[in-house]
N, C-alpha and C. Protein backbone atom coordinates (compact mmCIF):
# COMPACT_ATOMS: atom_id res chain seq x y z
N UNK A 1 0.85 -1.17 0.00
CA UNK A 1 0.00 0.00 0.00
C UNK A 1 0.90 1.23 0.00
N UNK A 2 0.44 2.48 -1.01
CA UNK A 2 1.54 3.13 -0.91
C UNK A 2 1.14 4.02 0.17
N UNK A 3 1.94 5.38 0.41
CA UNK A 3 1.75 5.86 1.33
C UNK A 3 0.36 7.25 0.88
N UNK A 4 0.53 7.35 0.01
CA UNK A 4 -0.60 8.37 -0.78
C UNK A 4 -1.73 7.37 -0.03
N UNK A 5 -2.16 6.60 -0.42
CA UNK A 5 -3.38 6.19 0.09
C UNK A 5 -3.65 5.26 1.25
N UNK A 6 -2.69 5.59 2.27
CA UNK A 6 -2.59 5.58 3.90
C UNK A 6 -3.37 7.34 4.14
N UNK A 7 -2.81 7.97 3.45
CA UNK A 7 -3.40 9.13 3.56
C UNK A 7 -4.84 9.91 3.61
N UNK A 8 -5.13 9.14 2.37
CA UNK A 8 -6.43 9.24 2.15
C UNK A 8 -7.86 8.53 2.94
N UNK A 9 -6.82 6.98 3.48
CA UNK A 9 -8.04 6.02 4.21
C UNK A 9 -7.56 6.74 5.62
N UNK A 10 -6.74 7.77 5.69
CA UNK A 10 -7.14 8.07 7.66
C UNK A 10 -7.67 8.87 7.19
N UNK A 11 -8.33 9.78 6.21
CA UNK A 11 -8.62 11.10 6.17
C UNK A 11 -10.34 11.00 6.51
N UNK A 12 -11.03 9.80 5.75
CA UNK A 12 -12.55 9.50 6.13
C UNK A 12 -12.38 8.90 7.18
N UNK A 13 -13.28 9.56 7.27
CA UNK A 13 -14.17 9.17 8.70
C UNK A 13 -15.76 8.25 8.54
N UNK A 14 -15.45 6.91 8.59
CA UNK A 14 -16.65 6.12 7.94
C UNK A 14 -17.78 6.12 9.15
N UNK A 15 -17.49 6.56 10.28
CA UNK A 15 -18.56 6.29 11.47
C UNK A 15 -19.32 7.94 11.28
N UNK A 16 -18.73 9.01 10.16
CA UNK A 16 -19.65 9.91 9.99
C UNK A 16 -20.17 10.24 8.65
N UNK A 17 -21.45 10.47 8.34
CA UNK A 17 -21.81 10.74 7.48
C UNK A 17 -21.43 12.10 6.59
N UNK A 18 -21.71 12.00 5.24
CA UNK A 18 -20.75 12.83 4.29
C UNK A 18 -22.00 13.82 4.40
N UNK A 19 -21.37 14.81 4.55
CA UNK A 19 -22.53 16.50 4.61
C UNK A 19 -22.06 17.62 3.53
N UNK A 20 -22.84 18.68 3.44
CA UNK A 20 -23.14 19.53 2.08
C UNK A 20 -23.29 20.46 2.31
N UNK A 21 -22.52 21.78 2.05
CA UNK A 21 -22.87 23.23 2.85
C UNK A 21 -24.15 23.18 1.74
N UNK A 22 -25.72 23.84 2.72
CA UNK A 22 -26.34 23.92 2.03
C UNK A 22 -26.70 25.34 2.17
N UNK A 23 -26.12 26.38 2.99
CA UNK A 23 -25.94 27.86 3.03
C UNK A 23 -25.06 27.83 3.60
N UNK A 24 -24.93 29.69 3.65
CA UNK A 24 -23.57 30.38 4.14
C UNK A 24 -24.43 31.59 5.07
N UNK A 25 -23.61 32.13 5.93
CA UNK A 25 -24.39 33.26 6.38
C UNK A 25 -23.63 34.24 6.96
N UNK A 26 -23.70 35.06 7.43
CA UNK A 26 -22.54 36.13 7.58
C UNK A 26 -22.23 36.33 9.42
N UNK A 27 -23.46 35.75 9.96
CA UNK A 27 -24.17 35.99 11.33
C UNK A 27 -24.83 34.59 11.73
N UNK A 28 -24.50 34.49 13.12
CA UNK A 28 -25.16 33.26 13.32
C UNK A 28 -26.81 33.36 13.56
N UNK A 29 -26.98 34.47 13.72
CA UNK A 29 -28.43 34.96 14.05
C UNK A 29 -29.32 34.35 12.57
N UNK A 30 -28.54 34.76 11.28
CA UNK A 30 -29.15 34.53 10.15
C UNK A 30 -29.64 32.76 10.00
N UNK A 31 -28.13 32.32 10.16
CA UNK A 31 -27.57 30.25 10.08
C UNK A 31 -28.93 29.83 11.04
N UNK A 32 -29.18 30.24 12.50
CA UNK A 32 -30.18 29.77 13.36
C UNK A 32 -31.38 29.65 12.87
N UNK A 33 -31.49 30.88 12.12
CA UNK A 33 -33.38 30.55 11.77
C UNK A 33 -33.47 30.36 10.53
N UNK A 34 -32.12 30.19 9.86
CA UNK A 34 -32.68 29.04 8.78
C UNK A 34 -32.60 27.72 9.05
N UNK A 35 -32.37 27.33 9.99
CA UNK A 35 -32.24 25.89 10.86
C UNK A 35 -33.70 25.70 11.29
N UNK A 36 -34.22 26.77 12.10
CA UNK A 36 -35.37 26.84 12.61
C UNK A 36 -36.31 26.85 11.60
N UNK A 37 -35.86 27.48 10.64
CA UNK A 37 -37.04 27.64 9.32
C UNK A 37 -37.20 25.98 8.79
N UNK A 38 -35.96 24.89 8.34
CA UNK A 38 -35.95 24.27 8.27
C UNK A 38 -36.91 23.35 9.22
N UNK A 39 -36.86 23.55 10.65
CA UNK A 39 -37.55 22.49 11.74
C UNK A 39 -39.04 22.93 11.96
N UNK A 40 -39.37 24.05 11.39
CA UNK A 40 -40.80 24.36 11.11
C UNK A 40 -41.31 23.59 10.33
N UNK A 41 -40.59 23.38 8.96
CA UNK A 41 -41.41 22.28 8.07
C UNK A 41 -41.40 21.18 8.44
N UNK A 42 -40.88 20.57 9.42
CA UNK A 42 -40.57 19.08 9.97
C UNK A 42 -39.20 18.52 8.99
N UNK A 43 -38.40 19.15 8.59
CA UNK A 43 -36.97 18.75 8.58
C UNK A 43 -36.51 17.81 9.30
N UNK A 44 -35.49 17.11 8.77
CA UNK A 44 -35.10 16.23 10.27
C UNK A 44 -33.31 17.01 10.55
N UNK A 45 -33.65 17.52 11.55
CA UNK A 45 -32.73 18.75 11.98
C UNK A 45 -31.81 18.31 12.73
N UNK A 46 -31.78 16.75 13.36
CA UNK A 46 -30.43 16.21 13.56
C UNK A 46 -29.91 16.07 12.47
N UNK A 47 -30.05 15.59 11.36
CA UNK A 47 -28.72 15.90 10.23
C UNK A 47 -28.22 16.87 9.78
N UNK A 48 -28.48 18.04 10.54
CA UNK A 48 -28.13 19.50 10.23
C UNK A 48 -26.85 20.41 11.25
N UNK A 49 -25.63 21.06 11.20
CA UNK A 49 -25.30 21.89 11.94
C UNK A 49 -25.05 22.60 11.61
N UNK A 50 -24.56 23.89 12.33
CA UNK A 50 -24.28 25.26 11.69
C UNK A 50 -22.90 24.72 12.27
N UNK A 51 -21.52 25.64 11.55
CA UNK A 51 -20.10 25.27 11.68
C UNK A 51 -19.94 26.71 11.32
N UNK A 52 -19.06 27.24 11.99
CA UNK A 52 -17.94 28.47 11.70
C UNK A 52 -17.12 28.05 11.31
N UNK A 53 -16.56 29.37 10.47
CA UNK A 53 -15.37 28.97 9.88
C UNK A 53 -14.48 30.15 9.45
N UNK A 54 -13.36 30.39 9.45
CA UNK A 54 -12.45 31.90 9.08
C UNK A 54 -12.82 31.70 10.70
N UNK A 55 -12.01 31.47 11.40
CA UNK A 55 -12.09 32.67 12.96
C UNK A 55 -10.64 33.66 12.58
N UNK A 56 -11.48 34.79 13.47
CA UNK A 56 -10.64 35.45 13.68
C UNK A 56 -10.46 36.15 14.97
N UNK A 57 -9.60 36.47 15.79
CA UNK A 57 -8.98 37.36 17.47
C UNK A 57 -9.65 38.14 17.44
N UNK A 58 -10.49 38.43 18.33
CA UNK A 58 -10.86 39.72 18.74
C UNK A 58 -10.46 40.19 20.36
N UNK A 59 -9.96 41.23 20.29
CA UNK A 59 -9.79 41.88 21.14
C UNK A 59 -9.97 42.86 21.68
N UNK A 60 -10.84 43.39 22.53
CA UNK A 60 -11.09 44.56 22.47
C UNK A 60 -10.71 45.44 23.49
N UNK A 61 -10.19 46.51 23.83
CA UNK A 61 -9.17 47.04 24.93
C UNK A 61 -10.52 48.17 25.16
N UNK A 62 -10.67 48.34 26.90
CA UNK A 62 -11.59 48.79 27.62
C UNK A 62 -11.39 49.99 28.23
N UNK A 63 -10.15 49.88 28.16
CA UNK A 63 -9.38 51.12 29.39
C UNK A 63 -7.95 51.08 29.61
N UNK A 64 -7.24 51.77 30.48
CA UNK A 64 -6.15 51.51 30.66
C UNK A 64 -6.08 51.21 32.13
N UNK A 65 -5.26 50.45 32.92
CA UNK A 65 -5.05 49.35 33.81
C UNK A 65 -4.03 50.03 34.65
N UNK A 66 -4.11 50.82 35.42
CA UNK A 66 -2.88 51.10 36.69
C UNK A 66 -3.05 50.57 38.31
N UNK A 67 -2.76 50.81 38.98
CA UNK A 67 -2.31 50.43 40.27
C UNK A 67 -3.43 50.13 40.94
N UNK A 68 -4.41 50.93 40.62
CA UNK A 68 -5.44 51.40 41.95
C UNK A 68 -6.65 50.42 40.91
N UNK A 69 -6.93 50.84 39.40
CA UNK A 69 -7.73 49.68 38.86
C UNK A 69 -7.59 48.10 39.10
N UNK A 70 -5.68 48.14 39.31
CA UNK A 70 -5.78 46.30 39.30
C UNK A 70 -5.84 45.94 40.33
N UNK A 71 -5.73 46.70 41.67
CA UNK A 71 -5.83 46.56 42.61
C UNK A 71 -7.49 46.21 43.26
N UNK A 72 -8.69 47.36 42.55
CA UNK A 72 -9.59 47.40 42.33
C UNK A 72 -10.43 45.31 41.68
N UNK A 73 -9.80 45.70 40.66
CA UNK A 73 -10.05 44.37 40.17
C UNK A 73 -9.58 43.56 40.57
N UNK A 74 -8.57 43.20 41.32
CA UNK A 74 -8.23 42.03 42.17
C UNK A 74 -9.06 41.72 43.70
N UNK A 75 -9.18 42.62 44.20
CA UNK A 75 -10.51 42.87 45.40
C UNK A 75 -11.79 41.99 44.97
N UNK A 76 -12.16 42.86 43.70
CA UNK A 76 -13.40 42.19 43.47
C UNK A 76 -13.56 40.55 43.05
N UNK A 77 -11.96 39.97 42.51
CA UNK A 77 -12.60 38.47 42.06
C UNK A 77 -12.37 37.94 43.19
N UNK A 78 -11.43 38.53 44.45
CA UNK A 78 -10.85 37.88 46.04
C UNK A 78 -12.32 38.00 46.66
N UNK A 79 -13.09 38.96 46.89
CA UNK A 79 -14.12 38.74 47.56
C UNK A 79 -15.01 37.80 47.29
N UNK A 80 -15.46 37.57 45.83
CA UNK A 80 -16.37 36.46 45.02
C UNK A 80 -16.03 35.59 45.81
N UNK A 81 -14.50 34.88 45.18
CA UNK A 81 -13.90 33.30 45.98
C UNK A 81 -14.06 33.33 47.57
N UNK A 82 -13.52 34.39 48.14
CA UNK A 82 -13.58 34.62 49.38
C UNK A 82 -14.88 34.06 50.20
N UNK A 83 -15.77 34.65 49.41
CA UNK A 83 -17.43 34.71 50.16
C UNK A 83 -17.69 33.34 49.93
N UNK A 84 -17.64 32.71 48.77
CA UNK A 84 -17.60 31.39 48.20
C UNK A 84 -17.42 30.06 49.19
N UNK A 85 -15.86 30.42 49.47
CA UNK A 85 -15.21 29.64 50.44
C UNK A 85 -15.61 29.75 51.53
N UNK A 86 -15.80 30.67 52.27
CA UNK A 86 -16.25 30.88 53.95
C UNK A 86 -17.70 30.32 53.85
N UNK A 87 -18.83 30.94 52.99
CA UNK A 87 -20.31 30.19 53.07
C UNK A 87 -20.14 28.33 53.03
N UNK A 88 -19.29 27.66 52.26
CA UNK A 88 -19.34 26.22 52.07
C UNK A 88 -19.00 26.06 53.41
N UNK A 89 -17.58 26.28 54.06
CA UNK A 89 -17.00 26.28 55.48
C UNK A 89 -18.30 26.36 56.39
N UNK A 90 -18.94 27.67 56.21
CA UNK A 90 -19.93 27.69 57.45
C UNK A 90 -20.90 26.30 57.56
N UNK A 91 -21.16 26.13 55.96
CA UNK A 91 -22.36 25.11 56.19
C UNK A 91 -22.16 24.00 57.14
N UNK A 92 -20.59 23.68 57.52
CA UNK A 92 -20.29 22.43 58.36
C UNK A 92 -20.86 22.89 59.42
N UNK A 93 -21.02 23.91 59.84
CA UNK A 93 -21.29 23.64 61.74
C UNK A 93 -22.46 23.17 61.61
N UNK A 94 -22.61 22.08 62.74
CA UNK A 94 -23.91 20.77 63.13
C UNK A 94 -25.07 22.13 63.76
N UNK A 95 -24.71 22.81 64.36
CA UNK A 95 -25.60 23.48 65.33
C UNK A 95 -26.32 24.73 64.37
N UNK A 96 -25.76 25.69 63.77
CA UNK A 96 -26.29 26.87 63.07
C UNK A 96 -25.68 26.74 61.76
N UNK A 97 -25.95 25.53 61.17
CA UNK A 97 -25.21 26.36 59.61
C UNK A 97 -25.61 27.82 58.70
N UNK A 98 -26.80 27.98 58.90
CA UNK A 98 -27.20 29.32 58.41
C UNK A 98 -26.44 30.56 58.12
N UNK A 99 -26.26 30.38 59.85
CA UNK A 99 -25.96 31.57 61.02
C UNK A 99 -24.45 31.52 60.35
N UNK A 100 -23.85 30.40 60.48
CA UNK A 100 -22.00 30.38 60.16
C UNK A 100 -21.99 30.64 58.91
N UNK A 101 -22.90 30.05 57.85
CA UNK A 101 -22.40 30.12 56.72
C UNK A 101 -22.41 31.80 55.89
N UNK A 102 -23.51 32.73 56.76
CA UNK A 102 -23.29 33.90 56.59
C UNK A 102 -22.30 34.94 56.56
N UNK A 103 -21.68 34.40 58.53
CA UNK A 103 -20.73 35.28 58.94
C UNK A 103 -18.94 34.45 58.35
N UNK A 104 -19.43 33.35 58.35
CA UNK A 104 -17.92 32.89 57.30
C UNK A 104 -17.82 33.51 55.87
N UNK A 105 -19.17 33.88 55.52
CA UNK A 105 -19.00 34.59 54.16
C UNK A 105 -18.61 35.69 53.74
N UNK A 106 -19.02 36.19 54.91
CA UNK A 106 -18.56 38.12 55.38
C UNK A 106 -16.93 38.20 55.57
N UNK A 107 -16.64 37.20 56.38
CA UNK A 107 -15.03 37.33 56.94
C UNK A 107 -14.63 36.71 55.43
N UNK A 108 -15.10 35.90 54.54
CA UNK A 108 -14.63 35.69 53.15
C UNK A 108 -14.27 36.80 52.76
N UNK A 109 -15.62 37.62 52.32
CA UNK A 109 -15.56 38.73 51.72
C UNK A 109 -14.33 39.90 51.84
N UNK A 110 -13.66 40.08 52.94
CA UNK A 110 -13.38 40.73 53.75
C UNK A 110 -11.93 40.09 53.50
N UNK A 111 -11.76 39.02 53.83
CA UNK A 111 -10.29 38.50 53.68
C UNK A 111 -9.88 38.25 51.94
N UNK A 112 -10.76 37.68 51.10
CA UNK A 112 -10.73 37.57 49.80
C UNK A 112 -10.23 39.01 49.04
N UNK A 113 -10.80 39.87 49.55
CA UNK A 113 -10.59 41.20 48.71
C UNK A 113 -9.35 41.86 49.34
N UNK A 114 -8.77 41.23 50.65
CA UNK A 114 -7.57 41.80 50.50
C UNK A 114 -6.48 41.02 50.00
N UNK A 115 -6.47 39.99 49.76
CA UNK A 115 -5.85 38.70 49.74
C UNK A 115 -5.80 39.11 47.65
N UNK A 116 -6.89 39.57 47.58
CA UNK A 116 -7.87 39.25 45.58
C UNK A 116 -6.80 40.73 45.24
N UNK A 117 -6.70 41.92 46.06
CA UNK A 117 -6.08 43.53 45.68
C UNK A 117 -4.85 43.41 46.17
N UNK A 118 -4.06 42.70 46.76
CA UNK A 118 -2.44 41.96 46.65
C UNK A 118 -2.14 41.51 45.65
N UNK A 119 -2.87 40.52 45.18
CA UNK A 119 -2.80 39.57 44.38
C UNK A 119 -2.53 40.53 42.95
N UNK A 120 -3.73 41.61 42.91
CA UNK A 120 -3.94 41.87 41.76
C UNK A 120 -2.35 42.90 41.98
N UNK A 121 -2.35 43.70 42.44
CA UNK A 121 -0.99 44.83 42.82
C UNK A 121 0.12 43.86 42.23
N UNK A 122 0.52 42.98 42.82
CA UNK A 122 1.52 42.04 42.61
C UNK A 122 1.92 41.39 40.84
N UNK A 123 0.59 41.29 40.44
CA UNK A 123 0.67 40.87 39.00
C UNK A 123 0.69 42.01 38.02
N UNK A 124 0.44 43.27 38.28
CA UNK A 124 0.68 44.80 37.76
C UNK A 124 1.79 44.78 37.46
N UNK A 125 2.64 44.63 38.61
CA UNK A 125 4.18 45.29 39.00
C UNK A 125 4.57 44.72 37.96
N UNK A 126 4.42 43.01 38.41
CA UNK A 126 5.05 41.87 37.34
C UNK A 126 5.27 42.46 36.05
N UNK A 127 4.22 43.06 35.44
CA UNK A 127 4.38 43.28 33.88
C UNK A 127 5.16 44.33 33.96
N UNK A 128 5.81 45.00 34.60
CA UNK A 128 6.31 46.37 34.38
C UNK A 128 6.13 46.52 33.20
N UNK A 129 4.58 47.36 33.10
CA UNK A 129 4.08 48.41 32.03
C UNK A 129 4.00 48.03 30.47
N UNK A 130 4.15 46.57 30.48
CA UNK A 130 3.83 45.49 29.40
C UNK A 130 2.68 46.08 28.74
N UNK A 131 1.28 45.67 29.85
CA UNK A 131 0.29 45.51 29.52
C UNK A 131 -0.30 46.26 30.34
N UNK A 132 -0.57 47.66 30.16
CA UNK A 132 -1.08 48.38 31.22
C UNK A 132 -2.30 48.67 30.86
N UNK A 133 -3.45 48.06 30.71
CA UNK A 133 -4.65 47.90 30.03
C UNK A 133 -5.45 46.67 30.15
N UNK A 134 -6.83 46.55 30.27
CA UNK A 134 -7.69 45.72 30.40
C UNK A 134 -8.61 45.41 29.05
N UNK A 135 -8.67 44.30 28.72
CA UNK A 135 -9.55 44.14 27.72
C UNK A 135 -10.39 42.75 27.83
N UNK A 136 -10.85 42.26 27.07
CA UNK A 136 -11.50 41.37 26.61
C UNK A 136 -11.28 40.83 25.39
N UNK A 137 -11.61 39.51 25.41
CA UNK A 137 -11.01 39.05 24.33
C UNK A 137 -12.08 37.46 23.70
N UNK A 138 -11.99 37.32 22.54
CA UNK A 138 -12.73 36.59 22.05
C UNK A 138 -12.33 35.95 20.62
N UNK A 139 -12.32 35.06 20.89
CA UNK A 139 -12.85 34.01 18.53
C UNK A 139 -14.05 34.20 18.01
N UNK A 140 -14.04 34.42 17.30
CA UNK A 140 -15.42 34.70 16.51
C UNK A 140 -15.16 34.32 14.88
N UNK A 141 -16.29 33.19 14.66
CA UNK A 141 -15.98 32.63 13.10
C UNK A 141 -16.40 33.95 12.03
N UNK A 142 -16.04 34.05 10.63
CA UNK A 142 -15.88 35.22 10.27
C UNK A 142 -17.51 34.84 9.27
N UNK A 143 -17.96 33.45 9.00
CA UNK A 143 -18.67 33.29 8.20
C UNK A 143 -19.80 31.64 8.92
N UNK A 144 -20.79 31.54 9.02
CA UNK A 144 -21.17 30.25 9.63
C UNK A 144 -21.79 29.24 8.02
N UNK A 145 -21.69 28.27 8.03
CA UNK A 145 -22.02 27.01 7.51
C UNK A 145 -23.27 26.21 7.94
N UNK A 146 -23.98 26.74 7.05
CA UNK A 146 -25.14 25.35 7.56
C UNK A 146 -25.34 24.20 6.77
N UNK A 147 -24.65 23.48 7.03
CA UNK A 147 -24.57 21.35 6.51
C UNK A 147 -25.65 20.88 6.58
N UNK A 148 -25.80 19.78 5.76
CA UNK A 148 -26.53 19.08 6.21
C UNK A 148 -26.19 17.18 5.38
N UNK A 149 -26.10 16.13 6.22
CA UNK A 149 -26.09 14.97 5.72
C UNK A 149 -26.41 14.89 3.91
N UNK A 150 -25.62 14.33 3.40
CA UNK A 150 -25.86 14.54 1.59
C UNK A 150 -26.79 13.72 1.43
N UNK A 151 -27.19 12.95 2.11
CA UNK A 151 -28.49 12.18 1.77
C UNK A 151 -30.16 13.21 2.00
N UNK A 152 -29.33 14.17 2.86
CA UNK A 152 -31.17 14.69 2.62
C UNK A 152 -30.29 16.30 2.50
N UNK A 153 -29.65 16.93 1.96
CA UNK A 153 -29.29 18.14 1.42
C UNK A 153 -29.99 18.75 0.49
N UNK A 154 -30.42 17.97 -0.28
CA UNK A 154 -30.92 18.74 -1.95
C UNK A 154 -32.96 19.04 -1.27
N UNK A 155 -33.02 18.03 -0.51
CA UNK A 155 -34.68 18.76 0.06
C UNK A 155 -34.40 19.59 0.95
N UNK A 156 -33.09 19.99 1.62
CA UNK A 156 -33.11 20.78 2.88
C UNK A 156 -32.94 22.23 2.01
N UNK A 157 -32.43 22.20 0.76
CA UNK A 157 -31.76 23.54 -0.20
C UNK A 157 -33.44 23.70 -0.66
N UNK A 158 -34.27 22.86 -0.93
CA UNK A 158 -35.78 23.61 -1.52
C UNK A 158 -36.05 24.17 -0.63
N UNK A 159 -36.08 23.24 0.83
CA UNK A 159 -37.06 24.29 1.59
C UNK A 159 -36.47 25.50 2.06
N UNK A 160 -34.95 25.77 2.09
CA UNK A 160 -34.27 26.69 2.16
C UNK A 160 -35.13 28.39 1.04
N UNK A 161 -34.93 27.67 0.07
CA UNK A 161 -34.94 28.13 -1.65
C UNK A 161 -36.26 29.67 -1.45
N UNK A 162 -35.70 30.95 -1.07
CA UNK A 162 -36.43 31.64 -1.32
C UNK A 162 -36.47 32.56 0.38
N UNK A 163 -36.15 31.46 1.34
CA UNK A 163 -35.79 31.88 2.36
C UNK A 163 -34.77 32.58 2.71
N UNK A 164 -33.63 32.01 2.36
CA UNK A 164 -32.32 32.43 2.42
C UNK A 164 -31.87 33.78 1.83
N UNK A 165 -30.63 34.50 2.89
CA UNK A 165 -29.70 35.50 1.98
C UNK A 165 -28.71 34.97 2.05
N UNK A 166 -28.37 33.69 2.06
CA UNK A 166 -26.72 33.09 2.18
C UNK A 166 -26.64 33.01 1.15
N UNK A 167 -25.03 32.67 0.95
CA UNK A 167 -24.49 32.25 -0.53
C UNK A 167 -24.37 30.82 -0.37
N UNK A 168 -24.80 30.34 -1.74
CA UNK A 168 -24.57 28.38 -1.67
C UNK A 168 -23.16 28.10 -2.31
């Protein structure tokens, strides 16, 4: 066997069925309700998915990030965990868990956010002025795919047919 077609028999996948872009859409908002448009007529909409494809980084920068913000923002995720941890703790006492799991949550709160605005101070410094900014960040496909099994594609494209603004 040569090696060309070692290539080719790992490339199928025989435990999945062969599928058919039967639109394109620019937005997943669009791909969804032609899925949905599809499962209105009684489609059979397990042989169907929407797939992204082109991703591309997004990043989007919020502000700029100094001492007293990361400090700020380190407080606030220390108190979350903080409160987190002390309420589970309280629940053990046999006699008042209520009562403990409140005031363990408070002393969370309280210890978390100084413990969370160290934390954050400390990882500032670290960058010396790397990254002095906060953002968010995300993948996002540039175009979505709606497939469908090639055995029922060409009825899923009629009932598509008139619905759609995708490209086929």
């Amino acid at each position: 066997m040569s090696q060309h077609s070692t290539v080719q028999a790992s490339a199928v996948r025989a435990h999945e069925p062969a599928r058919r872009v039967i639109a394109t859409f620019d937005d997943y908002a669009d791909a969804e309700r032609a899925v949905d448009h599809l499962s209105d007529q009684g489609f059979e909409v397990d042989k169907v998915a929407i797939i992204g494809r082109d991703m591309e980084y997004h990043e989007q920068v919020l502000g700029r990030l100094n001492y007293g913000g990361a400090a700020l923002r380190g407080a606030g995720s220390g108190a979350i965990v903080g409160a987190l941890i002390g309420w589970v703790f309280g629940l053990f006492n046999w006699i008042d868990p209520v009562l403990s799991a409140a005031v363990l949550a408070c002393y969370g709160i309280v210890f978390g956010a100084i413990v969370g605005a160290l934390f954050g101070l400390a990882m500032h410094a670290l960058q010396r002025g790397r990254r002095d900014f906060h953002s968010v960040s995300a993948v996002r496909p540039k175009y979505y795919d709606v497939v469908a099994d090639s055995s029922v594609a060409d009825r899923a494209v009629q009932l598509l047919s008139g619905v759609t603004d995708g490209r086929n």
